[in-house]
N, C-alpha and C. Protein backbone atom coordinates (compact mmCIF):
# COMPACT_ATOMS: atom_id res chain seq x y z
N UNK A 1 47.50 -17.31 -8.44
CA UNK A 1 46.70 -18.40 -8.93
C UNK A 1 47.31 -19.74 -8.51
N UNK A 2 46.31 -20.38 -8.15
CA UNK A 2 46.81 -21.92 -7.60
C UNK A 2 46.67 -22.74 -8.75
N UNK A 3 48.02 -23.74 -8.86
CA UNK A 3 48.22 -24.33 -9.84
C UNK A 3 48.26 -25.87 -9.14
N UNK A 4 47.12 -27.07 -9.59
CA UNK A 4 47.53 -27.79 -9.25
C UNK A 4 48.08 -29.01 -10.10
N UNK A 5 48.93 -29.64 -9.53
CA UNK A 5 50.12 -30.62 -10.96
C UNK A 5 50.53 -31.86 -9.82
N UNK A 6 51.20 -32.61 -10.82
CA UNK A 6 51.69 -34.03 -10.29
C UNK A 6 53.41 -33.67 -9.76
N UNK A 7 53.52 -34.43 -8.72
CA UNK A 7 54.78 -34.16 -8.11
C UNK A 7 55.80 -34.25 -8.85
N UNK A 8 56.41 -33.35 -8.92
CA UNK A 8 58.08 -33.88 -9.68
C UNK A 8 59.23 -33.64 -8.81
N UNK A 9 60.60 -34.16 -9.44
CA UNK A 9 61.40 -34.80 -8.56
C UNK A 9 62.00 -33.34 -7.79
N UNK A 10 61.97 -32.36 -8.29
CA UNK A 10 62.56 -31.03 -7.40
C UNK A 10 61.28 -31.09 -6.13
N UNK A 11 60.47 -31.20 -6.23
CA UNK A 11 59.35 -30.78 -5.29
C UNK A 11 59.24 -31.68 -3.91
N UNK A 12 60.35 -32.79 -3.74
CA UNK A 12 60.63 -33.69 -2.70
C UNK A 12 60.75 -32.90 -1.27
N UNK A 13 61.32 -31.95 -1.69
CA UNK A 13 62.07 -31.55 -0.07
C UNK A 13 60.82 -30.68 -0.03
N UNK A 14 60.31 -29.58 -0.27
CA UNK A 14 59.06 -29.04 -0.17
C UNK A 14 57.70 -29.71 0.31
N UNK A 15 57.82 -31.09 -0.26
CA UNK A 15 56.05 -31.30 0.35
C UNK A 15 56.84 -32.39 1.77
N UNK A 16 58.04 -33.08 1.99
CA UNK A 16 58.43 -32.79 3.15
C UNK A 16 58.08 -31.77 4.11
N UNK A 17 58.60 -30.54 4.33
CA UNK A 17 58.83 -29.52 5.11
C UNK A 17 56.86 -29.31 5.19
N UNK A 18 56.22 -29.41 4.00
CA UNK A 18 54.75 -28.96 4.45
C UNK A 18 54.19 -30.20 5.59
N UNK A 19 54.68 -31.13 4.66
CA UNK A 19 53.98 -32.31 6.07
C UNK A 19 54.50 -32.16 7.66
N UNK A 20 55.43 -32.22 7.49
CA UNK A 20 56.07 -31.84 8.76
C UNK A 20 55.71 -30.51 9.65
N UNK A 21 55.30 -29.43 8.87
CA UNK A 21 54.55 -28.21 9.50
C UNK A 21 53.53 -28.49 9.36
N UNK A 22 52.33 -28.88 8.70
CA UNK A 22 51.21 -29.26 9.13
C UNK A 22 50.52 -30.04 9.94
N UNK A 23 51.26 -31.29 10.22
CA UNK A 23 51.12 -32.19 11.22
C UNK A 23 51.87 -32.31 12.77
N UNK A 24 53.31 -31.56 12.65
CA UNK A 24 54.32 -31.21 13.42
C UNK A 24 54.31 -32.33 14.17
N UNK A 25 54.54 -33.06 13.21
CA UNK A 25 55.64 -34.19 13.36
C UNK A 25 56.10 -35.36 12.46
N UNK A 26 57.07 -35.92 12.66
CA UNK A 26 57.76 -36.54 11.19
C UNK A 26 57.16 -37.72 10.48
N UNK A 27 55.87 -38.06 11.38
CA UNK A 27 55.38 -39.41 11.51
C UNK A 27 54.78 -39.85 9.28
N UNK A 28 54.29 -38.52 9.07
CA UNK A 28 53.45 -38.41 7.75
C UNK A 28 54.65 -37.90 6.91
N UNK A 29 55.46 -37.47 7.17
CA UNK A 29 56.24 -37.10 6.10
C UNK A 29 57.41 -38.02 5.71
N UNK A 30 57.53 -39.07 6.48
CA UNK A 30 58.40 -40.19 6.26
C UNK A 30 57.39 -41.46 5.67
N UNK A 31 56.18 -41.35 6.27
CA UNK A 31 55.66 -42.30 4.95
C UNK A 31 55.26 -41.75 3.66
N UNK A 32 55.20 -40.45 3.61
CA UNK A 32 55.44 -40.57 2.33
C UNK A 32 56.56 -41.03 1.75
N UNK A 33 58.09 -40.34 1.93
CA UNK A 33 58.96 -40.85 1.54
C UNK A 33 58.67 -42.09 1.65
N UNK A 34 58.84 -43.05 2.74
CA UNK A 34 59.03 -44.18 1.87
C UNK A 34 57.40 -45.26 0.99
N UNK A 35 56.53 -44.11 1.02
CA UNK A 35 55.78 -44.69 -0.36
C UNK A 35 56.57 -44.45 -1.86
N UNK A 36 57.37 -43.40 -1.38
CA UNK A 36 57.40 -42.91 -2.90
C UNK A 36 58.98 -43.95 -2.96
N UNK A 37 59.68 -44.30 -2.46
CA UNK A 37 60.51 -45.03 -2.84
C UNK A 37 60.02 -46.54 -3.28
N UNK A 38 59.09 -47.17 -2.47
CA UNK A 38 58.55 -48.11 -2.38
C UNK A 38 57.53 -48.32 -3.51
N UNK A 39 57.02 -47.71 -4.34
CA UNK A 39 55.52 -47.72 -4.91
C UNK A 39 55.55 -47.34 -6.05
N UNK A 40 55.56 -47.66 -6.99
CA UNK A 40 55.15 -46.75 -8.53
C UNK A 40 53.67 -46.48 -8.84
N UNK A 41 52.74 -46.96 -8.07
CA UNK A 41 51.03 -46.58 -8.31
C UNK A 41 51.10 -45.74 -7.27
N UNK A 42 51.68 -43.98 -7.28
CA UNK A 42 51.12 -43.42 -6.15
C UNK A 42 50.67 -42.17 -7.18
N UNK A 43 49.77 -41.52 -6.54
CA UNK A 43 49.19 -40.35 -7.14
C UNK A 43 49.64 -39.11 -6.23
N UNK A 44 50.86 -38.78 -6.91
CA UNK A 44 50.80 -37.34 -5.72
C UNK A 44 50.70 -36.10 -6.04
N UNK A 45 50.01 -35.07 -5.69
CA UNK A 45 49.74 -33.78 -5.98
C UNK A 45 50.15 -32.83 -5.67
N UNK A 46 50.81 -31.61 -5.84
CA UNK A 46 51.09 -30.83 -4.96
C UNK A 46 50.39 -29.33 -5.78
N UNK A 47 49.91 -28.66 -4.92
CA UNK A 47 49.30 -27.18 -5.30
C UNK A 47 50.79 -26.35 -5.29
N UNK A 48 50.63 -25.39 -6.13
CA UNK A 48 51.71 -24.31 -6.43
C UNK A 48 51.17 -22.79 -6.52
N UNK A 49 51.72 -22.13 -5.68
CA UNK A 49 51.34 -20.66 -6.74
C UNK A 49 52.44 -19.93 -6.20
N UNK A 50 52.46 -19.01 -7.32
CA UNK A 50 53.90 -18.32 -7.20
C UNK A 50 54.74 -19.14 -7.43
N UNK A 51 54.84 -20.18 -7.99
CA UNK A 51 56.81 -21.00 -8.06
C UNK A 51 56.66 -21.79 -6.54
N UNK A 52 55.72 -21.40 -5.78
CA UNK A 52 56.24 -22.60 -4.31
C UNK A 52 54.91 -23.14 -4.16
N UNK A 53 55.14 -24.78 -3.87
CA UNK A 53 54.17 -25.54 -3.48
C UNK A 53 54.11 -25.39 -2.05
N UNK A 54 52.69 -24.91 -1.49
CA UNK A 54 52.12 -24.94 -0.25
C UNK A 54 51.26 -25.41 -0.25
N UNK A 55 51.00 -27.09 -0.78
CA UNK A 55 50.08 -28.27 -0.33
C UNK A 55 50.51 -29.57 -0.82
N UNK A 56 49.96 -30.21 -0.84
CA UNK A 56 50.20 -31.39 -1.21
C UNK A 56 49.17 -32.67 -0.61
N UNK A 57 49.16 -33.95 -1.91
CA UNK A 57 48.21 -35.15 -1.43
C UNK A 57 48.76 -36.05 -1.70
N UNK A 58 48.52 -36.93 -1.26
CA UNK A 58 48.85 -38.61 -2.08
C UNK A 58 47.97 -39.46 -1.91
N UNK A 59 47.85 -40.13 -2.82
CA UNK A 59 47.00 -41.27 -2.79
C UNK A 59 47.76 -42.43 -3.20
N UNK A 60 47.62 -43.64 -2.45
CA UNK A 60 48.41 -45.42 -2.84
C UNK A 60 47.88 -46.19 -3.06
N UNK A 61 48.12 -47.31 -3.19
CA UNK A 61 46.88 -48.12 -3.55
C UNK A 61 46.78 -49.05 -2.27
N UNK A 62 45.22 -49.05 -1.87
CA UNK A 62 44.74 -49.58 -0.73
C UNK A 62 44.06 -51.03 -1.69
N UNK A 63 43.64 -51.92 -0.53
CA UNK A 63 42.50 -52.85 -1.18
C UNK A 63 41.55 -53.52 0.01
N UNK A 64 40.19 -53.56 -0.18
CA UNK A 64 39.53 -54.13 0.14
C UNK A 64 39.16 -55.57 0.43
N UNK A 65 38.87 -56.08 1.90
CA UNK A 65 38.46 -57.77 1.46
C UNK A 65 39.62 -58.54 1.10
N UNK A 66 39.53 -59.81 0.27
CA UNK A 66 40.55 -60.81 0.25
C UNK A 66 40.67 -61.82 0.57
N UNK A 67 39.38 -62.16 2.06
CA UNK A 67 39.55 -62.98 2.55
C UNK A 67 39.13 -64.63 1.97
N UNK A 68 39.65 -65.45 2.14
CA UNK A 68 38.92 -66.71 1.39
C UNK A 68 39.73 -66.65 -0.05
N UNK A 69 38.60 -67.13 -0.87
CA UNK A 69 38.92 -67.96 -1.85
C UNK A 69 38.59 -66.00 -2.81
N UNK A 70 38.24 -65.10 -2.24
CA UNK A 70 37.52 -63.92 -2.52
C UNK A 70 39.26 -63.25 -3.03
N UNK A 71 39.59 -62.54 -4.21
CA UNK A 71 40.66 -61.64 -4.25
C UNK A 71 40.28 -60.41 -3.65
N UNK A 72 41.24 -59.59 -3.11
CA UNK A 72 41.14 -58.48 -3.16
C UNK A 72 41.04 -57.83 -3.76
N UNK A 73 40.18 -55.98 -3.77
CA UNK A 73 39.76 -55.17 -4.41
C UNK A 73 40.77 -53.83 -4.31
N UNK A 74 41.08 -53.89 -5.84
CA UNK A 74 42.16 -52.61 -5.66
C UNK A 74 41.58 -51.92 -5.56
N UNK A 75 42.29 -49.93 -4.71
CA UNK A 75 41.56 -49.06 -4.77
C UNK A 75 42.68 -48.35 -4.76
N UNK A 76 42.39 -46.91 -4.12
CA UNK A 76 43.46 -46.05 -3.89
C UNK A 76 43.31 -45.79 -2.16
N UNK A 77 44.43 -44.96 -1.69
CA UNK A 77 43.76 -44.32 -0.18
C UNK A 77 43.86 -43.26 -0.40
N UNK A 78 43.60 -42.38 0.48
CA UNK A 78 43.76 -40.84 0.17
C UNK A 78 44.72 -40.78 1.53
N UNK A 79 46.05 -40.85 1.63
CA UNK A 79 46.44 -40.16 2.91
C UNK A 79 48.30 -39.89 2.68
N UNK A 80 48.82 -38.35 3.04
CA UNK A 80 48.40 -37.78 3.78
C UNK A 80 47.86 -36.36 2.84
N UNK A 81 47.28 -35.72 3.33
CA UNK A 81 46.92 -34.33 2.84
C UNK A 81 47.85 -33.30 3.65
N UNK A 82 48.33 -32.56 3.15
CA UNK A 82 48.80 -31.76 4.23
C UNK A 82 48.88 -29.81 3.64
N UNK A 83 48.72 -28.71 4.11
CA UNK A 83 48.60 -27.51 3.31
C UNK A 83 49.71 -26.62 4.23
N UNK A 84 50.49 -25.96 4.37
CA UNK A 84 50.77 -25.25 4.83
C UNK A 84 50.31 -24.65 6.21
N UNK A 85 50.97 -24.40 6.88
CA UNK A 85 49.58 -23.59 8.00
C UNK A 85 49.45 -22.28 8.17
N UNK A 86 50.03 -21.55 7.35
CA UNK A 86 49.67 -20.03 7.10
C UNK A 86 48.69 -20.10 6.08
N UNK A 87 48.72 -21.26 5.33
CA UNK A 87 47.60 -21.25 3.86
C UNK A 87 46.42 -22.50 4.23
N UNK A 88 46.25 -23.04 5.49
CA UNK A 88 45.17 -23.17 5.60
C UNK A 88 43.78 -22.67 5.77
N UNK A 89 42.80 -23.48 5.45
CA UNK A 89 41.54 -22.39 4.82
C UNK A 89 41.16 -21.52 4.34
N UNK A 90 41.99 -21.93 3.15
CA UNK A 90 42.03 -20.76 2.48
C UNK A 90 41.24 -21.85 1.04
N UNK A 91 40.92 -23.08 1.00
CA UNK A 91 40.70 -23.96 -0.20
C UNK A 91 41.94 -24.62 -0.53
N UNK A 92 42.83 -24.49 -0.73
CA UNK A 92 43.64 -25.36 -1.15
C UNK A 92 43.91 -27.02 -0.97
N UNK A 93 43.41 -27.65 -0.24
CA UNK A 93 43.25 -28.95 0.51
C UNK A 93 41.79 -29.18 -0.29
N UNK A 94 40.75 -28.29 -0.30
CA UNK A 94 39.45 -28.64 -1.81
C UNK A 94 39.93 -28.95 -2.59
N UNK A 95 40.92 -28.32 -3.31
CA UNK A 95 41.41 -28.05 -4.68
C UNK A 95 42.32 -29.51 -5.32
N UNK A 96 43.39 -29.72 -4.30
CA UNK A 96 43.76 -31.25 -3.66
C UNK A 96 43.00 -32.05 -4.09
N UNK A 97 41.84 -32.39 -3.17
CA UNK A 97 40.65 -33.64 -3.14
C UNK A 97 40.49 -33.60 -4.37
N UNK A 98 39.70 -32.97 -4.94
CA UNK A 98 38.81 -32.21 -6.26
C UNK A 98 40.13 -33.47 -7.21
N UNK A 99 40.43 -32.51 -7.54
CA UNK A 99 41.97 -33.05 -8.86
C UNK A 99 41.80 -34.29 -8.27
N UNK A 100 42.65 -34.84 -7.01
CA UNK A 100 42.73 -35.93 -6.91
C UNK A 100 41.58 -37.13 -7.39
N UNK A 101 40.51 -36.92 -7.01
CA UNK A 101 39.56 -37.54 -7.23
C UNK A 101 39.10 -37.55 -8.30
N UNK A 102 39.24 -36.32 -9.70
CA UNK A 102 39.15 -36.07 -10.97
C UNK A 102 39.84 -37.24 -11.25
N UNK A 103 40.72 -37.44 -11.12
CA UNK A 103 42.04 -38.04 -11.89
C UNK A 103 41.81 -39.60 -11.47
N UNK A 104 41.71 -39.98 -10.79
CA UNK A 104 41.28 -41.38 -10.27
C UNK A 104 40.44 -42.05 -10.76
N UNK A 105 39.49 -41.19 -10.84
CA UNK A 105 38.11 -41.74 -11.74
C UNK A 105 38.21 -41.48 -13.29
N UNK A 106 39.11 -40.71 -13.97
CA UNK A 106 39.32 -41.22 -15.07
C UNK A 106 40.48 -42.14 -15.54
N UNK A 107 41.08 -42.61 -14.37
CA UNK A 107 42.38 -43.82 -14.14
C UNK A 107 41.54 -45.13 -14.30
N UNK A 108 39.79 -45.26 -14.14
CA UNK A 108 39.10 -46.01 -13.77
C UNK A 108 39.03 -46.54 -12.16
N UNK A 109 39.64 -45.67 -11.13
CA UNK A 109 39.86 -46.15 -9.90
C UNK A 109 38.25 -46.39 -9.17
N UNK A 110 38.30 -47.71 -8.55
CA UNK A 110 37.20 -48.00 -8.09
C UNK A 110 36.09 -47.32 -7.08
N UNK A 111 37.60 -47.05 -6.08
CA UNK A 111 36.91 -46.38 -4.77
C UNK A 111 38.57 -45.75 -4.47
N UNK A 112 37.79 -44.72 -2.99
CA UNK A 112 39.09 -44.09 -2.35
C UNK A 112 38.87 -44.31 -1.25
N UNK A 113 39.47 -44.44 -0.24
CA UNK A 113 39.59 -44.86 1.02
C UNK A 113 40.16 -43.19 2.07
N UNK A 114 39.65 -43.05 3.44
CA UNK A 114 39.84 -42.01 3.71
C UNK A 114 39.65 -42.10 5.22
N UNK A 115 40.67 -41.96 6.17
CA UNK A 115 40.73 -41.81 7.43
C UNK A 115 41.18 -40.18 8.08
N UNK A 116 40.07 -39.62 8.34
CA UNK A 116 39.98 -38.47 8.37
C UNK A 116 39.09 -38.01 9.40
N UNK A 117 38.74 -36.43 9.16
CA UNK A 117 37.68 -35.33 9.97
C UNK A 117 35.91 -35.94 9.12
N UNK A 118 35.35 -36.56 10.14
CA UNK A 118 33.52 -36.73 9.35
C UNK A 118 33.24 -35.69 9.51
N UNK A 119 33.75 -34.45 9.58
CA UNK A 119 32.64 -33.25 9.08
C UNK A 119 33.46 -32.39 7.71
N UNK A 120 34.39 -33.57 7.42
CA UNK A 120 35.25 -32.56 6.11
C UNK A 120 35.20 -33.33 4.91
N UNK A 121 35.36 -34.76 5.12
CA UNK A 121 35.18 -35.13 3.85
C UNK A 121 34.19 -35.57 3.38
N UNK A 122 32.83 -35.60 3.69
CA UNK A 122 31.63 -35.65 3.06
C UNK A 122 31.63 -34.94 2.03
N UNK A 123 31.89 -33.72 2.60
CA UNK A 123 31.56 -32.56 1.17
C UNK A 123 32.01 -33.09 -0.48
N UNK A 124 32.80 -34.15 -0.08
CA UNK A 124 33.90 -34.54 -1.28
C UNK A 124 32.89 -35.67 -1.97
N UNK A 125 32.10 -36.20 -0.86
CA UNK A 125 31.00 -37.34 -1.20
C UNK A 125 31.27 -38.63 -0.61
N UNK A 126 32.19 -38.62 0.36
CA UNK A 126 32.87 -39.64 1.35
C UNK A 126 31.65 -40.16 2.20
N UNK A 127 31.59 -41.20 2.55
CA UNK A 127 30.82 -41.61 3.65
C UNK A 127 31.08 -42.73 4.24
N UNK A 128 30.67 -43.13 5.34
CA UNK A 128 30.97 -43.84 6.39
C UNK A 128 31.63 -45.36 5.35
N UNK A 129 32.10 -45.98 5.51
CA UNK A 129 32.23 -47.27 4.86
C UNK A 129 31.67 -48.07 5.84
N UNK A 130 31.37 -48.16 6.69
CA UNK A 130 31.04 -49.26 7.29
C UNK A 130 29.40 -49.25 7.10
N UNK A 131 29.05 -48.08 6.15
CA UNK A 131 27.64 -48.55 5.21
C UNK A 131 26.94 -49.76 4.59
N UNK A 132 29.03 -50.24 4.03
CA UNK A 132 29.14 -50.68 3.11
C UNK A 132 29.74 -51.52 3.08
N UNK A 133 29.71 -52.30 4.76
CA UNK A 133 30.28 -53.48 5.33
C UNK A 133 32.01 -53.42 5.10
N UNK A 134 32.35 -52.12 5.29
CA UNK A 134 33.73 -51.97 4.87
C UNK A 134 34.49 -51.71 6.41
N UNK A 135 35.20 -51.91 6.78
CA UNK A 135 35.84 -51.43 8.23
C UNK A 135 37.53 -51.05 7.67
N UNK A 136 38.15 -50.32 8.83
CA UNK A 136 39.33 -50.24 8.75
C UNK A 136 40.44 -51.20 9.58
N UNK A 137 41.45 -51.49 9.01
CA UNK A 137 42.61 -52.37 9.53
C UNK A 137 43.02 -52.11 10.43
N UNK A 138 42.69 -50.86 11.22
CA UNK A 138 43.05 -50.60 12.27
C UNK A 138 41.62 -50.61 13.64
N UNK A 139 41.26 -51.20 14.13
CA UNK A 139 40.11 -51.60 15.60
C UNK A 139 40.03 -50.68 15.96
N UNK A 140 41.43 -49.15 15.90
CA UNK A 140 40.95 -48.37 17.15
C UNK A 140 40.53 -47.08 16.46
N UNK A 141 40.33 -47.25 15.30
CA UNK A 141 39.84 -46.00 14.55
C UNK A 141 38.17 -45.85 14.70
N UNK A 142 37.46 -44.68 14.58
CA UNK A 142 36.10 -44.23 15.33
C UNK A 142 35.37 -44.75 13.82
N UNK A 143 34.55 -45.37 13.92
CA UNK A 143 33.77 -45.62 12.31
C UNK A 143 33.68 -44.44 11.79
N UNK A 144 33.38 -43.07 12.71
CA UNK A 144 32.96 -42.34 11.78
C UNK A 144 33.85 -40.96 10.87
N UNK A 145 35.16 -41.61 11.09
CA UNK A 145 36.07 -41.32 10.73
C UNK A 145 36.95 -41.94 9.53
N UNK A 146 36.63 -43.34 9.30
CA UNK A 146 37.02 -44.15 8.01
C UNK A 146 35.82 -44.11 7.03
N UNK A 147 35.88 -43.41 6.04
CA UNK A 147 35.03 -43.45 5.29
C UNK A 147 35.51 -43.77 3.93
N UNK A 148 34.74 -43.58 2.70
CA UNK A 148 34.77 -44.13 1.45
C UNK A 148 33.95 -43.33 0.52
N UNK A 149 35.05 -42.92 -0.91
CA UNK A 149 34.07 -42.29 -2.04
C UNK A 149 33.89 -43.45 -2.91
N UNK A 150 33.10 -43.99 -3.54
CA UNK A 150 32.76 -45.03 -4.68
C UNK A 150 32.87 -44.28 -5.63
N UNK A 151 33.88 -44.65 -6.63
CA UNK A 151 34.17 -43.91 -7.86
C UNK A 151 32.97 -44.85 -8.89
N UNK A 152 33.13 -46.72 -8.89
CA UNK A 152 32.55 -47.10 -9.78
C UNK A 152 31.63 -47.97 -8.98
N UNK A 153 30.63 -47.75 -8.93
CA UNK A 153 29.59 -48.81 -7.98
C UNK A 153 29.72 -50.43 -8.38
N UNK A 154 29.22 -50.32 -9.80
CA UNK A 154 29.80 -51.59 -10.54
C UNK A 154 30.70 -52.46 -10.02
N UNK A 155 31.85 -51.80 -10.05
CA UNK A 155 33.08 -52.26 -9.51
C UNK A 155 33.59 -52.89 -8.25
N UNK A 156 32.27 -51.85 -7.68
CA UNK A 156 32.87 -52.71 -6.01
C UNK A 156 31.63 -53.28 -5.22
N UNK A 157 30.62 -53.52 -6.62
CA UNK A 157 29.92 -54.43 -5.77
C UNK A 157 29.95 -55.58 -5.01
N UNK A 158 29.46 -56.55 -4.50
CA UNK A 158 30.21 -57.29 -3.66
C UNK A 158 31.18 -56.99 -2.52
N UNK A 159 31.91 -56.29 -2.61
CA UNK A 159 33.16 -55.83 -1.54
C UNK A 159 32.77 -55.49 -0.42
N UNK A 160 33.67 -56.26 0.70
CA UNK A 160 33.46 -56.01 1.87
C UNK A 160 34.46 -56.51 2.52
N UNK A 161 34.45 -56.19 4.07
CA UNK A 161 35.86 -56.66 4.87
C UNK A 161 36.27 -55.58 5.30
N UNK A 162 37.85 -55.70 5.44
CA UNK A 162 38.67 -54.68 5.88
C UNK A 162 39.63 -54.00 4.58
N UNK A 163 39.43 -52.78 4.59
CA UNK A 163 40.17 -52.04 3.42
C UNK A 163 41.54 -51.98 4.35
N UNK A 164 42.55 -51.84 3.59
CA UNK A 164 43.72 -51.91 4.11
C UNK A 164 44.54 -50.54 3.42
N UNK A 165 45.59 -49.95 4.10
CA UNK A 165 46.05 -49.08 3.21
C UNK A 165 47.89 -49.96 3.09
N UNK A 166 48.56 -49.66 2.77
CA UNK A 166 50.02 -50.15 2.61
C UNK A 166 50.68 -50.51 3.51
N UNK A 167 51.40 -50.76 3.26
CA UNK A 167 52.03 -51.64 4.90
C UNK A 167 53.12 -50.56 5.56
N UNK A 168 53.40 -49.57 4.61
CA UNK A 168 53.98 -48.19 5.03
C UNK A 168 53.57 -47.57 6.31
N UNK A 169 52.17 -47.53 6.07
CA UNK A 169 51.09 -46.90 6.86
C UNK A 169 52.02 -47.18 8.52
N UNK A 170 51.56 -48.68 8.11
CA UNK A 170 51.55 -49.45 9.97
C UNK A 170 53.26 -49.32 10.43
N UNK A 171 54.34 -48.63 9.66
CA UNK A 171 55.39 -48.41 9.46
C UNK A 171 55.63 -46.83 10.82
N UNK A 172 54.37 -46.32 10.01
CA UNK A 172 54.71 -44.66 11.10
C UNK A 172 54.62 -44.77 12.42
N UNK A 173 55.42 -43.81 13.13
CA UNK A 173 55.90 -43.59 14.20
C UNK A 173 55.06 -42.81 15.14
């Protein structure tokens, strides 16, 4: 049975070693570390079964817009996801999103931010942001790859610009 829970401090070197085998290479597993040194608003998840975590998520806080006399709009991002690669597709990276996104929206989190696969995170209810006059901080990313879940519509009405994720991000290698 997959158990999913909030990171604790034994579980460091573990969702290391998953990022690093899922992505195979160090680029995602060092920003996490240094979100998690850097950040006290991070949401991180890791799936367990049996006593060993073979997944893991994080989410930081991104923000929208800013420009002008306009503040910026807090949010979260969703990045990195990472599962094992003997235990991919198997759900576990659903199970991830799911919680994650449970938990956000009863944090009151506005929106989530998501630079990813457009044929994976729809299912979650993601969609293009640039719907929604939203772009990413980065020019060379494909629109249809930065997308956005709206947790509170309310909330982010008005919003627009460039969502940004942490300055960690622009940090990786």
């Amino acid at each position: 049975m997959i158990i999913i829970r909030e990171e604790r401090p034994e579980d460091v070197e573990a969702i290391r070693q998953i990022n690093l085998a899922a992505f195979n290479q160090p680029a995602e597993a060092e920003v996490v570390d240094r979100l998690r040194e850097s950040c006290r608003d991070l949401l991180s998840l890791v799936a367990e079964e049996g006593g060993e975590v073979v997944g893991h998520i994080l989410f930081s806080p991104a923000s929208i817009g800013g420009e002008g006399a306009t503040p910026p709009l807090a949010g979260m991002g969703l990045a990195p996801m990472a599962v094992l690669p003997e235990r991919q597709g198997q759900g576990i990276g659903s199970l991830l999103i799911h919680n994650g996104i449970k938990m956000l929206r009863e944090r009151g989190c506005p929106y989530i931010i998501v630079l990813g696969y457009p044929e994976y995170y729809p299912r979650f209810g993601f969609e293009r942001a640039s719907r929604f006059g939203i772009h990413s901080q980065w020019s060379e990313v494909p629109d249809e790859a930065f997308m956005i879940l709206i947790l509170n519509k309310t909330a982010i009405v008005g919003a627009s610009g460039v969502a940004s994720y942490r300055r960690e991000f622009d940090e990786a290698v």
